[in-house]
Protein backbone atom coordinates (compact mmCIF):
# COMPACT_ATOMS: atom_id res chain seq x y z
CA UNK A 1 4.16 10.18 3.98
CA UNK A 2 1.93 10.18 1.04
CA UNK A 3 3.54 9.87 -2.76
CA UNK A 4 2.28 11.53 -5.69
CA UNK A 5 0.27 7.92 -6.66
CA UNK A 6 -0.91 7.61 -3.22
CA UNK A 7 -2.37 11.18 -2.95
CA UNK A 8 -4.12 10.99 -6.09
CA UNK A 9 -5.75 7.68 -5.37
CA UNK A 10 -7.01 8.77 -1.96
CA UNK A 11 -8.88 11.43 -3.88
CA UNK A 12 -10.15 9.26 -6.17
CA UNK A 13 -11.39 6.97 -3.83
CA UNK A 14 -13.09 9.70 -1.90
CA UNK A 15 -14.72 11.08 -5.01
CA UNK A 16 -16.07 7.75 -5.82
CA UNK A 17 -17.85 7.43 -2.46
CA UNK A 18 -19.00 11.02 -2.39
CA UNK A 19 -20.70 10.76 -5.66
CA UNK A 20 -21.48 6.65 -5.91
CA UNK A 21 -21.37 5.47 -2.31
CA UNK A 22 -19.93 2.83 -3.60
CA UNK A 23 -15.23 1.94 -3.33
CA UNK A 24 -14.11 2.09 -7.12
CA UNK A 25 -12.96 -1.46 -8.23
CA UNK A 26 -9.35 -2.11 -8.61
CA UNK A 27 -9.95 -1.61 -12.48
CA UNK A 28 -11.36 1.44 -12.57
CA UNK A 29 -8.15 2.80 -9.82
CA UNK A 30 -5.76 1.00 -12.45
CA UNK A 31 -7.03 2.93 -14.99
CA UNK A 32 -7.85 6.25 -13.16
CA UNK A 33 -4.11 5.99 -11.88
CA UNK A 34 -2.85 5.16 -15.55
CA UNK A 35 -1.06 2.19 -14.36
CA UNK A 36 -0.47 -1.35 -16.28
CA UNK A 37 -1.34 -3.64 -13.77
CA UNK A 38 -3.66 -3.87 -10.59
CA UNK A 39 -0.74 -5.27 -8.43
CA UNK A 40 0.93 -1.38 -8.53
CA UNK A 41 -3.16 -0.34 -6.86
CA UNK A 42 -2.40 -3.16 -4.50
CA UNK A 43 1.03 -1.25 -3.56
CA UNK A 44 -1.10 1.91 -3.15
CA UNK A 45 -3.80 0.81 -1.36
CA UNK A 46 -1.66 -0.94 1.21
CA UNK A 47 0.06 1.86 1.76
CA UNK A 48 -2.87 4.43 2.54
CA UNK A 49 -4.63 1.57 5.19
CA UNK A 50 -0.98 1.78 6.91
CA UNK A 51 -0.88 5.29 6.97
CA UNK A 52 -4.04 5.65 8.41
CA UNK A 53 -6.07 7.54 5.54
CA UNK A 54 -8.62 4.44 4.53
CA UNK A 55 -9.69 1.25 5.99
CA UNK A 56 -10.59 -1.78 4.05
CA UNK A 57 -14.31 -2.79 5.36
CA UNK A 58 -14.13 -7.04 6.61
CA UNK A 59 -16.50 -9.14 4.76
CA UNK A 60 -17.68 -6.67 2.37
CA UNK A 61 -15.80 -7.02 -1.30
CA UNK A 62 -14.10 -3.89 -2.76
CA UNK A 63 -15.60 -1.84 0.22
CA UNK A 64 -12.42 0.59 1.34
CA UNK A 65 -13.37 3.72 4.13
CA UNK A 66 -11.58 6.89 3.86
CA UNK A 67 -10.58 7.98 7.04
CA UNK A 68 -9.14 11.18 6.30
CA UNK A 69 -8.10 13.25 3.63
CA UNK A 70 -4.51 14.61 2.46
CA UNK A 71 -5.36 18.55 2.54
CA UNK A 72 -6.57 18.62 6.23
CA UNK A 73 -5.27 15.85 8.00
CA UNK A 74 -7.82 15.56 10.57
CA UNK A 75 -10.00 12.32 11.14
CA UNK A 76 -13.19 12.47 8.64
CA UNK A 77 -16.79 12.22 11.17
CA UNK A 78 -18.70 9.65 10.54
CA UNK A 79 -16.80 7.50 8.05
CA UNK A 80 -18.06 7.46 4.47
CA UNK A 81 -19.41 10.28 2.52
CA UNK A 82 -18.63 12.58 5.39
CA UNK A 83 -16.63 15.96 5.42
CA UNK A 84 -13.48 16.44 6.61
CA UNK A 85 -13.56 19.28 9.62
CA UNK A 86 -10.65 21.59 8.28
CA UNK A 87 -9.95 23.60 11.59
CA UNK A 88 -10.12 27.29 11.26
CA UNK A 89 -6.50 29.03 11.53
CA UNK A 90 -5.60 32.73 12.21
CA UNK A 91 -5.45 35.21 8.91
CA UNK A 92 -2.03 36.70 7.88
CA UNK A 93 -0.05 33.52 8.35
CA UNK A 94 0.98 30.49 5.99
CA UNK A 95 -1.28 28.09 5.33
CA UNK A 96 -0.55 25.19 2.71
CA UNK A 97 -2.17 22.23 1.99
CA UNK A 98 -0.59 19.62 3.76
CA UNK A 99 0.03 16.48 1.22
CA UNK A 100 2.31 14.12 3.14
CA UNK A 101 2.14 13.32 7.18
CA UNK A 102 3.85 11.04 9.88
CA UNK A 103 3.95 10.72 13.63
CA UNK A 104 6.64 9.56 15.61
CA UNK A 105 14.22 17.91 15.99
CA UNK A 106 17.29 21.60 16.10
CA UNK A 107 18.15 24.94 15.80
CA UNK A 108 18.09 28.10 17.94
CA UNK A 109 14.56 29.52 18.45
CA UNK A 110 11.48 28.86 20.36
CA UNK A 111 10.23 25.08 18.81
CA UNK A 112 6.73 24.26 19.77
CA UNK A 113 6.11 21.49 22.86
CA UNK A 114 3.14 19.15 21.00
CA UNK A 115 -0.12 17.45 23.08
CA UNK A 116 -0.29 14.99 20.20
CA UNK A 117 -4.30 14.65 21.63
CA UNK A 118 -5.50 17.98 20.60
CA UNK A 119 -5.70 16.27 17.14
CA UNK A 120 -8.26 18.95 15.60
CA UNK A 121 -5.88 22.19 16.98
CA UNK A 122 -3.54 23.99 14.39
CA UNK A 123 -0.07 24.51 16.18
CA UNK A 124 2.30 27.33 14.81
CA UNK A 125 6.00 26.36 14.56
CA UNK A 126 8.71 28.69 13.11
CA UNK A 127 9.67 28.54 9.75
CA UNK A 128 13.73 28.38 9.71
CA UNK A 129 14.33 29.30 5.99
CA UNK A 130 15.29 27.53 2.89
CA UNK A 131 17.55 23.70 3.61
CA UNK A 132 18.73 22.10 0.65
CA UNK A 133 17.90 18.90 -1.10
CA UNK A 134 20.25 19.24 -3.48
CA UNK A 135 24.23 21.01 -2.78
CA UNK A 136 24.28 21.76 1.28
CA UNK A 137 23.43 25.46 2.04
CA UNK A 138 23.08 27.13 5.60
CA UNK A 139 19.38 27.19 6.98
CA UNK A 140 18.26 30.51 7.68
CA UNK A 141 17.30 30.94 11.36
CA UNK A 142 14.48 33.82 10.48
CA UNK A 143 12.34 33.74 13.49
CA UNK A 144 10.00 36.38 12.22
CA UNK A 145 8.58 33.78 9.54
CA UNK A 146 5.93 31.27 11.19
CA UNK A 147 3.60 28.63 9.90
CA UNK A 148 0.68 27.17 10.75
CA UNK A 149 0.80 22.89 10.74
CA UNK A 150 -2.52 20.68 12.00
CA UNK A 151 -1.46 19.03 14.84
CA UNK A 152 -2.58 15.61 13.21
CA UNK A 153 1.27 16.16 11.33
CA UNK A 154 3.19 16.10 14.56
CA UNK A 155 4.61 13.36 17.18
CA UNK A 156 5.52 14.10 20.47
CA UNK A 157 8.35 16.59 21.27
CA UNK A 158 9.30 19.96 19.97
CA UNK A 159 8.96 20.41 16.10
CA UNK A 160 10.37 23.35 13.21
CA UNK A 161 9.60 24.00 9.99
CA UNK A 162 12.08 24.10 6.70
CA UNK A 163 11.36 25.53 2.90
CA UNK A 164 13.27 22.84 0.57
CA UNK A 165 15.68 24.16 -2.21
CA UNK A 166 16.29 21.60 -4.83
CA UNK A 167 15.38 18.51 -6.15
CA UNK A 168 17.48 15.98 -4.98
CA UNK A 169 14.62 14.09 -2.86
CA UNK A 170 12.20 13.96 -5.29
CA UNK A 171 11.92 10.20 -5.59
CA UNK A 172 10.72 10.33 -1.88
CA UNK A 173 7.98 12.74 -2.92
CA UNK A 174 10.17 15.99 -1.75
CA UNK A 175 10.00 18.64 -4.02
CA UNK A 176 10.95 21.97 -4.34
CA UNK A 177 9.42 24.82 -2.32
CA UNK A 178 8.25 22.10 -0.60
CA UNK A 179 8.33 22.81 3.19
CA UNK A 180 8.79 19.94 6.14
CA UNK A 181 8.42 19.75 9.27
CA UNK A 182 11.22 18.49 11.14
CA UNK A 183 10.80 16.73 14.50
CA UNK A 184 13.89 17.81 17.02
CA UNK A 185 16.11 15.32 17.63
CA UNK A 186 20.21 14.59 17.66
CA UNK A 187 19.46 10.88 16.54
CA UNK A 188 18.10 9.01 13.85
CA UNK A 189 18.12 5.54 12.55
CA UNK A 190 19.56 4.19 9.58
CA UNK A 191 17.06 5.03 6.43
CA UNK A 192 15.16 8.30 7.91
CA UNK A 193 15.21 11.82 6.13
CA UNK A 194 17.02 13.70 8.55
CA UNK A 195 18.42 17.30 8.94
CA UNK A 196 21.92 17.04 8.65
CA UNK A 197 24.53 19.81 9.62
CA UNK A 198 27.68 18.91 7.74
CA UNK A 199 31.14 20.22 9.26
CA UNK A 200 29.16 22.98 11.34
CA UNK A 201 28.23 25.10 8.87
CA UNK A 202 26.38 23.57 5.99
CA UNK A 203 22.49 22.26 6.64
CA UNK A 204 20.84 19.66 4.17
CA UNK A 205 17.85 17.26 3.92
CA UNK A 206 19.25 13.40 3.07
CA UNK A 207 18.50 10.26 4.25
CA UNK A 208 20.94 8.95 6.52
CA UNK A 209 22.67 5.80 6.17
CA UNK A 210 25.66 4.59 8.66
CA UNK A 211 27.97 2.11 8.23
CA UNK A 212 31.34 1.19 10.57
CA UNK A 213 32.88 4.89 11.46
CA UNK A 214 31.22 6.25 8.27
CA UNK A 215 28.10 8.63 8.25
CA UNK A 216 26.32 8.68 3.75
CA UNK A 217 23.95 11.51 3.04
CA UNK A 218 21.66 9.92 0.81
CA UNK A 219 19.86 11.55 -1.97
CA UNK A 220 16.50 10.35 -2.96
CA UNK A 221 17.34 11.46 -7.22
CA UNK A 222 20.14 9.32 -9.09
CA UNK A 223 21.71 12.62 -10.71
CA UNK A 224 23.28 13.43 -6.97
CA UNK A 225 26.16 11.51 -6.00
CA UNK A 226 25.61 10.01 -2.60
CA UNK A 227 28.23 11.88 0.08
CA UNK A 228 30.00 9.88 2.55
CA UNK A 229 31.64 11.26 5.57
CA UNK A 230 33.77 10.43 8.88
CA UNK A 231 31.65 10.18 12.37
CA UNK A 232 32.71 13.79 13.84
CA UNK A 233 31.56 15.82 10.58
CA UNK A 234 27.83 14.80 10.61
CA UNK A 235 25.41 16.20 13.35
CA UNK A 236 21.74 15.23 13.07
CA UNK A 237 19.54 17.90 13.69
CA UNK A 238 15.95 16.66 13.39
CA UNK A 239 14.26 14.43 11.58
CA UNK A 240 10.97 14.39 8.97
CA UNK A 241 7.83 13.64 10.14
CA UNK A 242 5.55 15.46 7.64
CA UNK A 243 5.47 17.64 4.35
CA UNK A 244 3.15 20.69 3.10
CA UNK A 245 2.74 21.50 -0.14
CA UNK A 246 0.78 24.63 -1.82
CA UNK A 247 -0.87 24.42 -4.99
């Protein structure tokens, strides 16, 4: 997934070769990012190569290659200075940028079966409703509501989509109104964003932590209390694999 810093660096850095040709320096990202040292552009950096969006070029100083870009996520042809192909998708439906992505979910409904090789094909999943990141609420199972995702968001397997209610991930770059996209699964490990349903009745987005017979819902925002609870009262229902965001 892409943070806040990371997104706004990737654009600079395209910007910079669009109009220049030529990777900004760390100095000029320090100061474009408003940050006090170059070791937090370091962070950044680092972070984008592993995610796949740039590529530092070997023996050439300061040269970095953006790959692809947040609002599409689809592979950029022919390297530097060229345009993103944003695939076409059908009018009338929901179409957000998408910010943050990963690859590697469950609820009644008709989830979407993914060829993670048709990486340039737009895939519509159902959009469940409104899960909270914040107090636990029940997901609305509204299959009339459908969204379209790129393809380049999605892992194998069958995938759904979520609206977020509250703010208690923001510190892992969740907001709300946000909406994710949830990979099906009934098992996670220790540290992942999952979809928890708590007691069989109330759905919420928290990072999962385990520990002996106890099962924490983790929030990612130090004003929410971190919930711990016995083995048999938290079901995993899917776990996040990408985010969309609308400006």
């Amino acid at each position: 997934m892409l943070t806040r810093k990371q997104h706004d660096l990737l654009l600079f850095i395209h910007d910079k070769l669009e109009n220049s040709g030529v990777s900004p320096s760390f100095e000029e990202m320090k100061e474009a990012m408003k940050l006090k040292s170059k070791s937090g552009i370091h962070r950044l950096v680092t972070g984008l190569e592993e995610r796949g969006f740039i590529r530092r070029l070997a023996h050439r100083a300061r040269a970095l290659e953006v790959l692809r870009l947040p609002d599409s996520a689809v592979p950029i042809r022919g390297g530097v200075g060229a345009t993103a192909a944003r695939p076409s998708a059908p009018r009338n439906r929901m179409m957000p940028r998408a910010i943050e992505g990963g690859a590697s979910g469950p609820m009644s409904g008709t989830p979407v079966n993914v060829n993670p090789y048709n990486a340039r094909d737009i895939v519509t999943l159902p959009l469940y409703g409104r899960i909270a990141a914040g107090t636990p609420i029940e997901a609305l199972r509204d299959m009339s509501t459908q969204i379209d995702v790129p393809i380049g968001l999605l892992g194998n397997g069958d995938h759904y989509a979520l609206e977020v209610a509250g703010d208690s991930m923001i510190d892992a770059g969740i907001m709300d109104g946000d909406t994710v996209i949830i990979q099906r699964s009934d098992n996670a490990e220790n540290g992942t964003v999952v979809v928890a349903l708590v007691d069989d009745q109330e759905v919420t987005l928290k990072r999962l932590r385990r520990k002996g017979n106890s099962v924490a819902l983790e929030a990612a925002n130090p004003a929410y209390e971190t919930r711990i609870f016995g083995p048999d009262r938290v079901k995993v229902q899917g776990r996040l694999v990408g985010l969309l965001r609308r400006y």
